[in-house]
Protein backbone atom coordinates (compact mmCIF):
# COMPACT_ATOMS: atom_id res chain seq x y z
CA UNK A 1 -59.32 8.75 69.19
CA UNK A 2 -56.16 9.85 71.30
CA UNK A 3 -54.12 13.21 69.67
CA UNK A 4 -55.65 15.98 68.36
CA UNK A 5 -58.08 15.94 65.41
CA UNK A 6 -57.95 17.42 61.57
CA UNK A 7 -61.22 16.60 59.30
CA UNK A 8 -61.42 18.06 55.63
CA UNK A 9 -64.61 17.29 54.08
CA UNK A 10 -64.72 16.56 50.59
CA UNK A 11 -67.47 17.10 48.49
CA UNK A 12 -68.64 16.08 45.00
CA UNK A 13 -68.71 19.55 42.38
CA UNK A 14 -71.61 20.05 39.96
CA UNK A 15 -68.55 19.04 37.15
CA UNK A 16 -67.89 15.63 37.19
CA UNK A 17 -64.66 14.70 38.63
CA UNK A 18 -64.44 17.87 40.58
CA UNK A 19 -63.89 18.38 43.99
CA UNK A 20 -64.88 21.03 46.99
CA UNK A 21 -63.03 20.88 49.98
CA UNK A 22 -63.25 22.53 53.68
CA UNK A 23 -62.04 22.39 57.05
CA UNK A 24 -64.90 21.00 59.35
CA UNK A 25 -62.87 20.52 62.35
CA UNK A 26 -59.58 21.43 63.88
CA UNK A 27 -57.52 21.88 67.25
CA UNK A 28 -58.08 25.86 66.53
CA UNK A 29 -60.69 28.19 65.10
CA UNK A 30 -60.64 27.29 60.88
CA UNK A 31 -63.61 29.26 58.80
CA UNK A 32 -65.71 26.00 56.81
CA UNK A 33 -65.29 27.66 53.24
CA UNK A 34 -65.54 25.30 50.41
CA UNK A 35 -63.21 25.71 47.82
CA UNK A 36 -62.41 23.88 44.63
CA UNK A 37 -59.36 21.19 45.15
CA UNK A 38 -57.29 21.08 42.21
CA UNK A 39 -56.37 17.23 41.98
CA UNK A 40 -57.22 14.19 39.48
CA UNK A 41 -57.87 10.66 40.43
CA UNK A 42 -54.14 9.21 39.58
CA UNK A 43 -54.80 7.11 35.72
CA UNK A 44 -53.46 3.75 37.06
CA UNK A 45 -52.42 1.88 39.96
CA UNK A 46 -49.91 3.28 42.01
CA UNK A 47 -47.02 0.65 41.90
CA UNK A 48 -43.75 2.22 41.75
CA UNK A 49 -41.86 4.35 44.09
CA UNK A 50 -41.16 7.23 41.87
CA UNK A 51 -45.10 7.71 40.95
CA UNK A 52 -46.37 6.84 44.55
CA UNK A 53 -44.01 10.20 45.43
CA UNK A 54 -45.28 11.70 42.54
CA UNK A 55 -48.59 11.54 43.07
CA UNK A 56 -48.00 12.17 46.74
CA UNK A 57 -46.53 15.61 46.32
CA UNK A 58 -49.24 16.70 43.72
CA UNK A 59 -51.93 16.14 47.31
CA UNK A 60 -50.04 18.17 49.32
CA UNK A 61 -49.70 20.82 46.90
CA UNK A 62 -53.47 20.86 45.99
CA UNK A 63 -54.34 20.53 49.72
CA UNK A 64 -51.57 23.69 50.63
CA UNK A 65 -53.23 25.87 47.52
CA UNK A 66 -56.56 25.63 49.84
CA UNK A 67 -56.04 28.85 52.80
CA UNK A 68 -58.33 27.42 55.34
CA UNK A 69 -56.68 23.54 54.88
CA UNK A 70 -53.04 25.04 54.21
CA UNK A 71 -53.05 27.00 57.38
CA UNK A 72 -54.39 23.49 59.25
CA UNK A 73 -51.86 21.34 57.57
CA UNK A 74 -48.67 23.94 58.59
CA UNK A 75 -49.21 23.68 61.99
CA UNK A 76 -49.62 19.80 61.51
CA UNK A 77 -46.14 20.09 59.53
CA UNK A 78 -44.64 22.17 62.19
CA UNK A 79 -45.64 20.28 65.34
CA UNK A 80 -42.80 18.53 67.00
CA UNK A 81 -42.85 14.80 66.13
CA UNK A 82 -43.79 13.35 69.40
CA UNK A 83 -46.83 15.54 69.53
CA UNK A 84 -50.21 13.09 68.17
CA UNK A 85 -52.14 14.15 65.07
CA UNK A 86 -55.38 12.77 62.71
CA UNK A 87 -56.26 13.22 59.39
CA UNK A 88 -58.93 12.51 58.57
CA UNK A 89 -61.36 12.89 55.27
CA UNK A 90 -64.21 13.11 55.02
CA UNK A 91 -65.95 11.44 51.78
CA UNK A 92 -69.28 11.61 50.33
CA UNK A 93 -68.54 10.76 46.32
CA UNK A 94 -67.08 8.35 43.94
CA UNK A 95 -64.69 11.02 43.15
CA UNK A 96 -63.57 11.85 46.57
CA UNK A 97 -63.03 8.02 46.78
CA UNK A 98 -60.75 7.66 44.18
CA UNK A 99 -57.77 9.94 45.47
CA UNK A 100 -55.49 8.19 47.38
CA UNK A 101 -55.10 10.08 50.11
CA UNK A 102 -52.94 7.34 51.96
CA UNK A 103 -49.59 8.62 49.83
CA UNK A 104 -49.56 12.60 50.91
CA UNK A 105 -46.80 13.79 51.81
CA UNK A 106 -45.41 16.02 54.17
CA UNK A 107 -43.61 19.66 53.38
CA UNK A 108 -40.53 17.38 53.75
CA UNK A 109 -41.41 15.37 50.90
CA UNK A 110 -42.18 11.79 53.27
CA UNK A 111 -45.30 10.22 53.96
CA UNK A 112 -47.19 11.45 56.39
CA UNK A 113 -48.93 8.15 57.52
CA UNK A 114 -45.47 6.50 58.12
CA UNK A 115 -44.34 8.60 60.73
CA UNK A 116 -45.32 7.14 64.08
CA UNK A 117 -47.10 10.28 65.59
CA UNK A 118 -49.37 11.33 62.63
CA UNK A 119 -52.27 8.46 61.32
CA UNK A 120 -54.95 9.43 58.34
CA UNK A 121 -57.86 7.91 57.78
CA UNK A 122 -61.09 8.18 56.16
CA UNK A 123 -64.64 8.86 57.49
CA UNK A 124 -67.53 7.90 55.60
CA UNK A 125 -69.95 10.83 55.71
CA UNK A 126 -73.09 10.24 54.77
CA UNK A 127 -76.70 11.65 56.38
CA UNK A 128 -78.15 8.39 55.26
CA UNK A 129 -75.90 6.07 56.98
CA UNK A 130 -77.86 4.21 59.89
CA UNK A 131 -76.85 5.34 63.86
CA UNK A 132 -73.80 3.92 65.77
CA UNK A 133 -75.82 3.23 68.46
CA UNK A 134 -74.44 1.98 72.51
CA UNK A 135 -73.36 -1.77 72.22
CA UNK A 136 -72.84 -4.15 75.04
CA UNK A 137 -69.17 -6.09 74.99
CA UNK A 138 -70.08 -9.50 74.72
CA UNK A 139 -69.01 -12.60 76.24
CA UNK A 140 -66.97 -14.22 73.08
CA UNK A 141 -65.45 -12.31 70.20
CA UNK A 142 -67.42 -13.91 67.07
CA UNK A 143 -63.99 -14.03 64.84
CA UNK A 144 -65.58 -15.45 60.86
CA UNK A 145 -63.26 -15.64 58.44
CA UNK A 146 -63.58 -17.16 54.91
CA UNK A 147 -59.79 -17.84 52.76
CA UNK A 148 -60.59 -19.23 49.37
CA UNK A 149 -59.02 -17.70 46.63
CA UNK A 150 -58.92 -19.63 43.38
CA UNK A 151 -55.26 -19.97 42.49
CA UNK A 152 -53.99 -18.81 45.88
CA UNK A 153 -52.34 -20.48 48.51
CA UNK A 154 -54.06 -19.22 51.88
CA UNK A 155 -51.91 -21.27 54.56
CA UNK A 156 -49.91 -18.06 55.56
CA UNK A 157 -53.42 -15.98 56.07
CA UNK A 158 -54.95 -19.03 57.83
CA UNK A 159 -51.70 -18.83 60.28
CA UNK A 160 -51.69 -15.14 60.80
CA UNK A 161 -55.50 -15.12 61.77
CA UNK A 162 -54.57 -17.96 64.33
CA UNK A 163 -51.18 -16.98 65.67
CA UNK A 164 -53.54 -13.14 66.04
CA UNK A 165 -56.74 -14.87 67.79
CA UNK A 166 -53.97 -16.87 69.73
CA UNK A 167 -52.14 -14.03 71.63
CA UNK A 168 -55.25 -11.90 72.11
CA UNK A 169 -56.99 -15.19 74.09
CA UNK A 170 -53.34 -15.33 76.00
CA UNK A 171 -54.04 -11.14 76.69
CA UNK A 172 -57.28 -12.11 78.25
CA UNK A 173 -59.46 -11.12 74.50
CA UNK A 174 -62.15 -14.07 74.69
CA UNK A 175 -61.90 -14.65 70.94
CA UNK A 176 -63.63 -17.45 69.10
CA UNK A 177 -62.24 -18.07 65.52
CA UNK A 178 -63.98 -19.78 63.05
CA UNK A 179 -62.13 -20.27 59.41
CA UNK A 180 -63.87 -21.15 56.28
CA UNK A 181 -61.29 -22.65 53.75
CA UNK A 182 -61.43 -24.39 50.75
CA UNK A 183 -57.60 -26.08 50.69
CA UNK A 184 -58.12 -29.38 51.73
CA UNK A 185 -54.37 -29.10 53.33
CA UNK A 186 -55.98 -27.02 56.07
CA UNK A 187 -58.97 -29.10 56.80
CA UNK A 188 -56.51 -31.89 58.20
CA UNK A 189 -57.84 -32.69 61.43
CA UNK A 190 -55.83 -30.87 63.94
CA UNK A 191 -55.88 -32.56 67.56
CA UNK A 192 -53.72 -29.73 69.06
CA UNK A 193 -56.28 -27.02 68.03
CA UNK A 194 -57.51 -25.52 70.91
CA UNK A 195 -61.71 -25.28 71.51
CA UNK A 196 -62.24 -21.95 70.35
CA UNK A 197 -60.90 -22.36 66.72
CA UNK A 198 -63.09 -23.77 64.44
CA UNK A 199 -62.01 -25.04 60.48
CA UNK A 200 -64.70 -25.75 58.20
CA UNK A 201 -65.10 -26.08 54.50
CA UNK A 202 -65.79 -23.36 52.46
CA UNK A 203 -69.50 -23.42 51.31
CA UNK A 204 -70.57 -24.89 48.21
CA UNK A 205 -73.40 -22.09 47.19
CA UNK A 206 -73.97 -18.60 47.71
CA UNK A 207 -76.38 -19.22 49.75
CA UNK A 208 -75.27 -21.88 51.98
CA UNK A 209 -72.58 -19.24 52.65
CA UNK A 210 -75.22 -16.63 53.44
CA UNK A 211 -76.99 -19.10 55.88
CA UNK A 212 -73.74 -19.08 58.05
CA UNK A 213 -73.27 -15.48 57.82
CA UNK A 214 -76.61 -15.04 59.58
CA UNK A 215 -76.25 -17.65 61.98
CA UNK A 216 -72.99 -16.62 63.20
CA UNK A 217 -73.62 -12.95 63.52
CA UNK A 218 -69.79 -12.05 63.50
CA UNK A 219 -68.16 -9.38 65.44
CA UNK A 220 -64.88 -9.41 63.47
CA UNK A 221 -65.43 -10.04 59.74
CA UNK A 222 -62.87 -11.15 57.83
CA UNK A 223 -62.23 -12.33 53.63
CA UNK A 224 -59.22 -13.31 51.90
CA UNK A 225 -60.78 -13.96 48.29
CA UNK A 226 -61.24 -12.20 44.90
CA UNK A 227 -62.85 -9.12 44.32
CA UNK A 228 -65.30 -7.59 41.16
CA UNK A 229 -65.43 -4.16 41.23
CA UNK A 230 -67.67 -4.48 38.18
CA UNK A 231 -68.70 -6.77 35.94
CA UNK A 232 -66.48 -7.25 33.06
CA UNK A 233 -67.55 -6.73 29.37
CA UNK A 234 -66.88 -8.91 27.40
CA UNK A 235 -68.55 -10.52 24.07
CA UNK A 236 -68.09 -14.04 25.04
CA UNK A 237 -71.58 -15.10 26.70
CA UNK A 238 -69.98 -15.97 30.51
CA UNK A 239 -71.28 -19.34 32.43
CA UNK A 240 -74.39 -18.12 34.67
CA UNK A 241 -72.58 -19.46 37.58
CA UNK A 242 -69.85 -16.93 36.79
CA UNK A 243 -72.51 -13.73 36.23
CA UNK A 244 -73.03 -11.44 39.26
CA UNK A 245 -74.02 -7.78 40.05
CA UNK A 246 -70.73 -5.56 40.01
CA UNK A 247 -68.99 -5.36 43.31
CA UNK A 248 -69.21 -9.44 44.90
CA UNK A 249 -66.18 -11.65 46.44
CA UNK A 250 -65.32 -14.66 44.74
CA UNK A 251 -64.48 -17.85 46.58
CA UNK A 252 -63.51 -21.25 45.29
CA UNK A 253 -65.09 -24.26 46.60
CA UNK A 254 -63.03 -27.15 48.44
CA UNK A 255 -63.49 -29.33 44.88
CA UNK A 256 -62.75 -25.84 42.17
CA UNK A 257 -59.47 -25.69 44.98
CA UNK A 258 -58.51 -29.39 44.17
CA UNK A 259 -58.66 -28.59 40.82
CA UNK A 260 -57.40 -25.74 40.78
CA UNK A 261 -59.70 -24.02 38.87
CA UNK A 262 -59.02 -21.01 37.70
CA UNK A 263 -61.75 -18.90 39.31
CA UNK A 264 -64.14 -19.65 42.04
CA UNK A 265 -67.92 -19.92 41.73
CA UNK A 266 -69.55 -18.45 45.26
CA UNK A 267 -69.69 -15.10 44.59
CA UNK A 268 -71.58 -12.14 46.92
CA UNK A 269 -72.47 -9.59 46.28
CA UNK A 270 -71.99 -6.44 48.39
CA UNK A 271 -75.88 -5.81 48.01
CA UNK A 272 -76.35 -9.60 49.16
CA UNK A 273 -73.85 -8.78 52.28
CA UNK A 274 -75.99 -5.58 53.15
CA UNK A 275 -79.60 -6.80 52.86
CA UNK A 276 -79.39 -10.15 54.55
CA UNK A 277 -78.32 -8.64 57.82
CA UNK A 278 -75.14 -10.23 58.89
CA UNK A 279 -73.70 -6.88 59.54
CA UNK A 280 -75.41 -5.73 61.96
CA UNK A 281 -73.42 -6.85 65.56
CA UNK A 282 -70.15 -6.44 63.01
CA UNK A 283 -67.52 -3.97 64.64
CA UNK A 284 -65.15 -4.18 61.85
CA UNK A 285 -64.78 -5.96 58.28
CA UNK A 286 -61.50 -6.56 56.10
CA UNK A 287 -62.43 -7.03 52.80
CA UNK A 288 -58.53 -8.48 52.13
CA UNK A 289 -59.35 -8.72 48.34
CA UNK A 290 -58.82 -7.32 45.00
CA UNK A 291 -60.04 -4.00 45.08
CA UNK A 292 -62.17 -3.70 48.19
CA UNK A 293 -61.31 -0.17 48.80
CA UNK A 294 -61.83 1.09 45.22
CA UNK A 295 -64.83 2.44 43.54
CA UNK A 296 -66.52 1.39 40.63
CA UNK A 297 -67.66 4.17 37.95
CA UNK A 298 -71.41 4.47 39.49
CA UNK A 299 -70.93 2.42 42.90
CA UNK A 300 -68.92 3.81 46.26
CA UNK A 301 -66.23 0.67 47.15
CA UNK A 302 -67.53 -1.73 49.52
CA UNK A 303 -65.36 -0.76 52.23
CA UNK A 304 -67.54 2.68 52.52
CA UNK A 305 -70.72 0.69 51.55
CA UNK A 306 -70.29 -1.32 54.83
CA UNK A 307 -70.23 1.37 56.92
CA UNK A 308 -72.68 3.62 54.84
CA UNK A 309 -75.00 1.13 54.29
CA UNK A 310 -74.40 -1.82 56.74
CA UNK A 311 -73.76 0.29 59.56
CA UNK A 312 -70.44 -0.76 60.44
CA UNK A 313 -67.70 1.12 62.71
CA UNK A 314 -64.60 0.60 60.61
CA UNK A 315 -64.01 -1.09 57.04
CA UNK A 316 -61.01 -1.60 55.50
CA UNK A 317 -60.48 -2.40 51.76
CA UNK A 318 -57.29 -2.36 48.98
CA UNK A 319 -57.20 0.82 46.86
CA UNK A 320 -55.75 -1.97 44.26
CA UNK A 321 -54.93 -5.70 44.15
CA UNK A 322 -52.84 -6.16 47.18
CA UNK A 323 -49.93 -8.94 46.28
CA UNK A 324 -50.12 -12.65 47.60
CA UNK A 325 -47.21 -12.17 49.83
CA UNK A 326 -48.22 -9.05 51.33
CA UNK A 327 -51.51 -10.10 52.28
CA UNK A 328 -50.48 -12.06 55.15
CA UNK A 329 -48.44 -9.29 56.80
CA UNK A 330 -51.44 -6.86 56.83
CA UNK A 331 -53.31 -9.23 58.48
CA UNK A 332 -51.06 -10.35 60.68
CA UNK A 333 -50.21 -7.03 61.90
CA UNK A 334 -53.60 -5.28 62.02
CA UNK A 335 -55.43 -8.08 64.40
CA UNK A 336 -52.20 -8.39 66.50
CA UNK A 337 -52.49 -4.42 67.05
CA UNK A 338 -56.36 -4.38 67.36
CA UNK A 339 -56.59 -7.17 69.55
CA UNK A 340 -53.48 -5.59 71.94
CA UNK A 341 -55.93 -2.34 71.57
CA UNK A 342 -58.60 -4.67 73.03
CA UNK A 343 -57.09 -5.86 75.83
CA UNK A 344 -55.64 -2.96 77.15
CA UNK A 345 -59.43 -1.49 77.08
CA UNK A 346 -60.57 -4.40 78.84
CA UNK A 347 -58.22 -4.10 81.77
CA UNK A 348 -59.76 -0.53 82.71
CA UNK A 349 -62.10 -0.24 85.01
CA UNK A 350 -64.39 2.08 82.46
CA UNK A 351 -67.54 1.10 81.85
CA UNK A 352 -67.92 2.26 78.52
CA UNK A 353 -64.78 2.49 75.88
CA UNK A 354 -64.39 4.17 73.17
CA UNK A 355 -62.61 1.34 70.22
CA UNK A 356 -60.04 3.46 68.54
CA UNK A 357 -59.58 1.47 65.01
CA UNK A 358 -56.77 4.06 64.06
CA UNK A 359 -53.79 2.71 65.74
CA UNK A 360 -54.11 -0.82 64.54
CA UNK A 361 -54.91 0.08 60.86
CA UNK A 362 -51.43 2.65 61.38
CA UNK A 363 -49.24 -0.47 62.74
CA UNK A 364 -50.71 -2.57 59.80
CA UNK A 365 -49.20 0.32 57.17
CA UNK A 366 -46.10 0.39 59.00
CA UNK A 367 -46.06 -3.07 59.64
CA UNK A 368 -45.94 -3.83 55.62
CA UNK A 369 -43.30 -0.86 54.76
CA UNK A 370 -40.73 -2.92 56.95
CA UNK A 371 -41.65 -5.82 55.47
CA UNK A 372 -41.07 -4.74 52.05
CA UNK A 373 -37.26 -5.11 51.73
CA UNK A 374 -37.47 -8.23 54.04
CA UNK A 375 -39.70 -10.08 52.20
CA UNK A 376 -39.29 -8.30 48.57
CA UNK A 377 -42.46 -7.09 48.50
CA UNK A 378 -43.54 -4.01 46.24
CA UNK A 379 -42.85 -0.57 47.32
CA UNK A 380 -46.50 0.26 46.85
CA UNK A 381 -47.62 -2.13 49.45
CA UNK A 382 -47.97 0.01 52.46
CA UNK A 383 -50.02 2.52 50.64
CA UNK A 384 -52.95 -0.16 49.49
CA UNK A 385 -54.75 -0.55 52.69
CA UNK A 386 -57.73 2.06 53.19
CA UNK A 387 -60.15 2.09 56.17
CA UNK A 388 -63.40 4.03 56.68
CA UNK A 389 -64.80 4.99 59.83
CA UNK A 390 -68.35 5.87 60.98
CA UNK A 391 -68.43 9.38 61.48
CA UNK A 392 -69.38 8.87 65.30
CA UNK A 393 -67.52 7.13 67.97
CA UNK A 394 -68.16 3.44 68.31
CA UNK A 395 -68.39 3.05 72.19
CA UNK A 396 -68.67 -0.35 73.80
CA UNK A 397 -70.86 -0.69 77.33
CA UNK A 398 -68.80 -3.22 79.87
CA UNK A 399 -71.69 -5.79 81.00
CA UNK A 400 -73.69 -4.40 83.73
CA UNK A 401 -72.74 -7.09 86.13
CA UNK A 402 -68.72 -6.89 85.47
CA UNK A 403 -69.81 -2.53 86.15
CA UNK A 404 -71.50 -3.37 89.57
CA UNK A 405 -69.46 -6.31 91.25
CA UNK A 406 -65.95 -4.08 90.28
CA UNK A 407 -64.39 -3.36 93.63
CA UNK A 408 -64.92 -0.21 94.90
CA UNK A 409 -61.86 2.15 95.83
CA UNK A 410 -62.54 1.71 99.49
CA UNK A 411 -64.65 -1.56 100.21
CA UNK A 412 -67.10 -0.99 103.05
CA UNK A 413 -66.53 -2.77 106.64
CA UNK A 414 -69.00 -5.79 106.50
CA UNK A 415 -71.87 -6.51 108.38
CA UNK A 416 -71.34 -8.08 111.54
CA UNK A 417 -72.67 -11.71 112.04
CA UNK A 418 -76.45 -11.81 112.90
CA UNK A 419 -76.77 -8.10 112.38
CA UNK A 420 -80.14 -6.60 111.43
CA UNK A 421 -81.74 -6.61 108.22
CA UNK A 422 -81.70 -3.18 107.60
CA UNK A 423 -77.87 -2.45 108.85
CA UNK A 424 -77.55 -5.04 105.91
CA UNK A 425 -79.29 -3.28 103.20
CA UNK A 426 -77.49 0.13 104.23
CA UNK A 427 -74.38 -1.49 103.83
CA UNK A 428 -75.47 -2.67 100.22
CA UNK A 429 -76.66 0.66 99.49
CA UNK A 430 -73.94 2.74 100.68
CA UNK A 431 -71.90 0.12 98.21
CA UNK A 432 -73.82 0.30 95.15
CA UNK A 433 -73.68 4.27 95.49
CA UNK A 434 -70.31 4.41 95.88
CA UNK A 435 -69.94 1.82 92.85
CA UNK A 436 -71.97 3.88 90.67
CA UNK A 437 -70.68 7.02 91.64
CA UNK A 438 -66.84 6.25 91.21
CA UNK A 439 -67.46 4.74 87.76
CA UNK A 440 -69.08 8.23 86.64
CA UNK A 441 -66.56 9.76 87.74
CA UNK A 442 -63.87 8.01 86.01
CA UNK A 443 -65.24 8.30 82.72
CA UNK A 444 -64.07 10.13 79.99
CA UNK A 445 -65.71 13.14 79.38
CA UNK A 446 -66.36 11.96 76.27
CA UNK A 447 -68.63 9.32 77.38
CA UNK A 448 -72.15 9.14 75.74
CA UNK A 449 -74.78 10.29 77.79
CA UNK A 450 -76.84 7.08 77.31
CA UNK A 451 -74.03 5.18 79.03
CA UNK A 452 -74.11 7.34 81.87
CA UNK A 453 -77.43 7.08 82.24
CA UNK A 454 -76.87 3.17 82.04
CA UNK A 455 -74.98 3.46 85.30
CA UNK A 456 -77.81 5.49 86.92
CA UNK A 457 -80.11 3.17 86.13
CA UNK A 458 -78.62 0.81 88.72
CA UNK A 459 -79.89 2.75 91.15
CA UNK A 460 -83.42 1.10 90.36
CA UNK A 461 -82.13 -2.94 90.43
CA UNK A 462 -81.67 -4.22 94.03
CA UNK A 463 -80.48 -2.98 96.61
CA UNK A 464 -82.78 -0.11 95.53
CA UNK A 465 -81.04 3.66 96.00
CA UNK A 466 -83.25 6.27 97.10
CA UNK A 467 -83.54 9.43 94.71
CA UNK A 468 -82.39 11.60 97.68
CA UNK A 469 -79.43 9.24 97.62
CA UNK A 470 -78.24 9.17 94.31
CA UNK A 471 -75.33 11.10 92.70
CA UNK A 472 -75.86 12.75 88.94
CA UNK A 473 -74.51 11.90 86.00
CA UNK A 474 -71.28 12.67 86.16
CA UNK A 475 -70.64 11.44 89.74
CA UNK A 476 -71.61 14.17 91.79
CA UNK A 477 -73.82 15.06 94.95
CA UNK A 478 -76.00 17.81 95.02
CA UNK A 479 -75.75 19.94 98.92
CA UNK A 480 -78.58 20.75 100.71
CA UNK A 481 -78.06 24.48 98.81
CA UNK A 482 -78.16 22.83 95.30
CA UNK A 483 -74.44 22.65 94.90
CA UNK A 484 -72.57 20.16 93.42
């Protein structure tokens, strides 16, 4: 993550409702006291300018009465605008959840996530939470996405996704897109579609839907539907079809969308999502839906369950409904950036990568505050979006054959015709160890220690590199003395 690094931690109180907060990590030394945070959940959605400003101020404030945080955030104030800053939070609690920490402001009284230097985001900490471990970039982007709100016209997400999966193939992103819909409008055969995007109808059953979510393993996850944050009460006795467990999407079928029925009857749950393993090779998921980013009263929102639970990098939900028209430019904007993010990573010569989720989720925020007065969209807009990270890295290992056949800085003369075997295999070795070696030493020092090891473990593949041969981890040879 590029700029320099802020992290409160905030942590559930004995009281309910209350809050601890600390400084676990900063660009200078910070002492980790907690200390009560003096700030509600705000009573309502935040849908108007004046209480979105409101509400804004009243974080700062309760974040500036904290010493340890108040010192952090002046010098975050104070830093000259082109200078690159994170905020992040870290949350453990239903509580912690339900501040919306995407509206503080700044000592000037703006936002501080819509100024172009500064991003905030959340991390999902939790010890439970299962390890981010090393993943190899594969061959095709698996791109699912299913668009099937009852009631809701989902041409303008269906084009966003494509026009998205379109200029990241044109950046050199192999991206396969597969769309589930349920308006028969967009299941018009399309001869101009090009082979890697896929439209089929929405499934009929939960579980038919399930059955695809396994098969396809997706690496991008994507739903445009309605969410249940918790089951409602209500005296009437509801259809069974309509009764689920509190937190599940709801998606209309291709016949409840022809007749426009007024809610949809394939509904999963987040617990269904988690346990049948289709989130395991998942590097993000968009849960573009009613509520995705809020908790329930007993339940964390399904944007931190995903990571939490399912293990995934970065999850983004709505802290409240997010309106029809806005949807589209969210999307739009945030797989546009990511994708851009992609390609530029792919062009290095690194053999591992770090994906940074921040700057497209920041574009997407900005992307819908421009958009408001263009497309008379609600003020409160830009604010909905929330993502959670995975409190470690997610790093992403080049394939071991793009890593060895990358040309070196200074290719070796070749062997001349008929020469001996063994000139041969010195040539080959004297390549792979300059390979190897350059790519270690190009890294970021951040670089897990598994992928370096990776590398090294080249040495043992053909043309074998003799121990006395081989550089360390970081690149280096070792003298005759023992020096580096």
């Amino acid at each position: 993550m590029a700029g320099k690094r802020v992290l409160f931690t905030i942590m559930p109180a004995d009281q309910e409702d209350q809050l601890f907060a600390c400084v676990s990590e900063a660009p200078f030394k910070v002492k980790p006291i907690p200390r009560p945070l003096k700030l509600a959940a705000p009573q309502g959605d935040l849908d108007t300018e004046a209480n979105i400003a409101t509400y804004g101020a009243s974080i700062r404030d309760a974040l500036m009465g904290h010493p340890e945080i108040s010192s952090v955030l002046d010098s975050v104030f104070k830093a000259p605008a082109a200078e690159s800053w994170n905020l992040l939070f870290g949350i453990s609690s239903e509580p912690g959840e339900a501040i919306r920490w995407e509206v503080v402001q700044t000592a000037a009284s703006d936002y501080f996530v819509l100024k172009g230097s500064r991003r905030l985001f959340r991390v999902a900490s939790d010890n439970g939470s299962p390890a981010l471990e090393l993943r190899a970039l594969p061959e095709v982007l698996r791109f699912v996405a299913f668009l099937s709100p009852a009631q809701v016209d989902s041409t303008a997400e269906y084009k966003g996704l494509v026009a998205a999966a379109t200029a990241a193939r044109e950046a050199g992103v192999p991206v396969d897109l597969m769309v589930f819909v349920g308006q028969r409008s967009l299941l018009q055969p399309d001869l101009t579609a090009p082979p890697w995007l896929t439209v089929k109808p929405m499934p009929d059953t939960t579980l038919d839907m399930q059955f695809q979510l396994q098969e396809l393993q997706p690496h991008i996850l994507h739903f445009f539907c309605h969410g249940i944050v918790e089951q409602p009460q209500s005296p009437v006795a509801q259809p069974q079809s309509l009764v689920t467990e509190p937190q599940s999407l709801e998606l209309a079928t291709v016949g409840e969308q022809r007749i426009d029925a007024e809610r949809g009857s394939v509904l999963f749950s987040m617990d269904r999502l988690i346990k049948a393993h289709v989130l395991e090779q998942a590097w993000t998921v968009v849960f573009n839906c009613c509520d995705g980013g809020r908790p329930g009263k007993a339940l964390n929102s399904m944007a931190y369950r995903a990571v939490v639970q399912g293990g995934v990098p970065a999850a983004i939900g709505m802290g409240s409904p997010l309106p029809v028209g806005a949807a589209p430019h969210f999307s739009s904007a945030f797989y546009r950036t990511l994708f851009h993010v992609l390609a530029s990573l792919l062009a290095t010569a690194d053999a591992a990568v770090e994906i940074d989720f921040g700057e497209p989720i920041a574009e997407a925020r900005r992307g819908l505050h421009e958009a408001i007065k263009a497309a008379g969209l609600p003020f409160a807009c830009w604010s909905l979006p929330i993502i959670y990270l995975h409190p470690k890295p997610f790093v992403v290992q080049k394939s071991v054959r793009a890593a060895a056949v990358a040309k070196p800085a200074a290719p070796p003369p070749a062997a001349p015709q008929g020469a001996p075997a063994a000139m041969v295999d010195s040539l080959a070795i004297a390549t792979r160890i300059r390979t190897v070696a350059g790519m270690l030493q190009i890294m970021p020092p951040t670089t897990p220690i598994e992928v370096r090891r990776e590398m090294l473990a080249l040495f043992d593949q053909p043309p074998y590199v003799p121990p006395e041969l081989r550089c360390d981890e970081n690149g280096l040879f070792r003298k005759a003395n023992g020096a580096s």
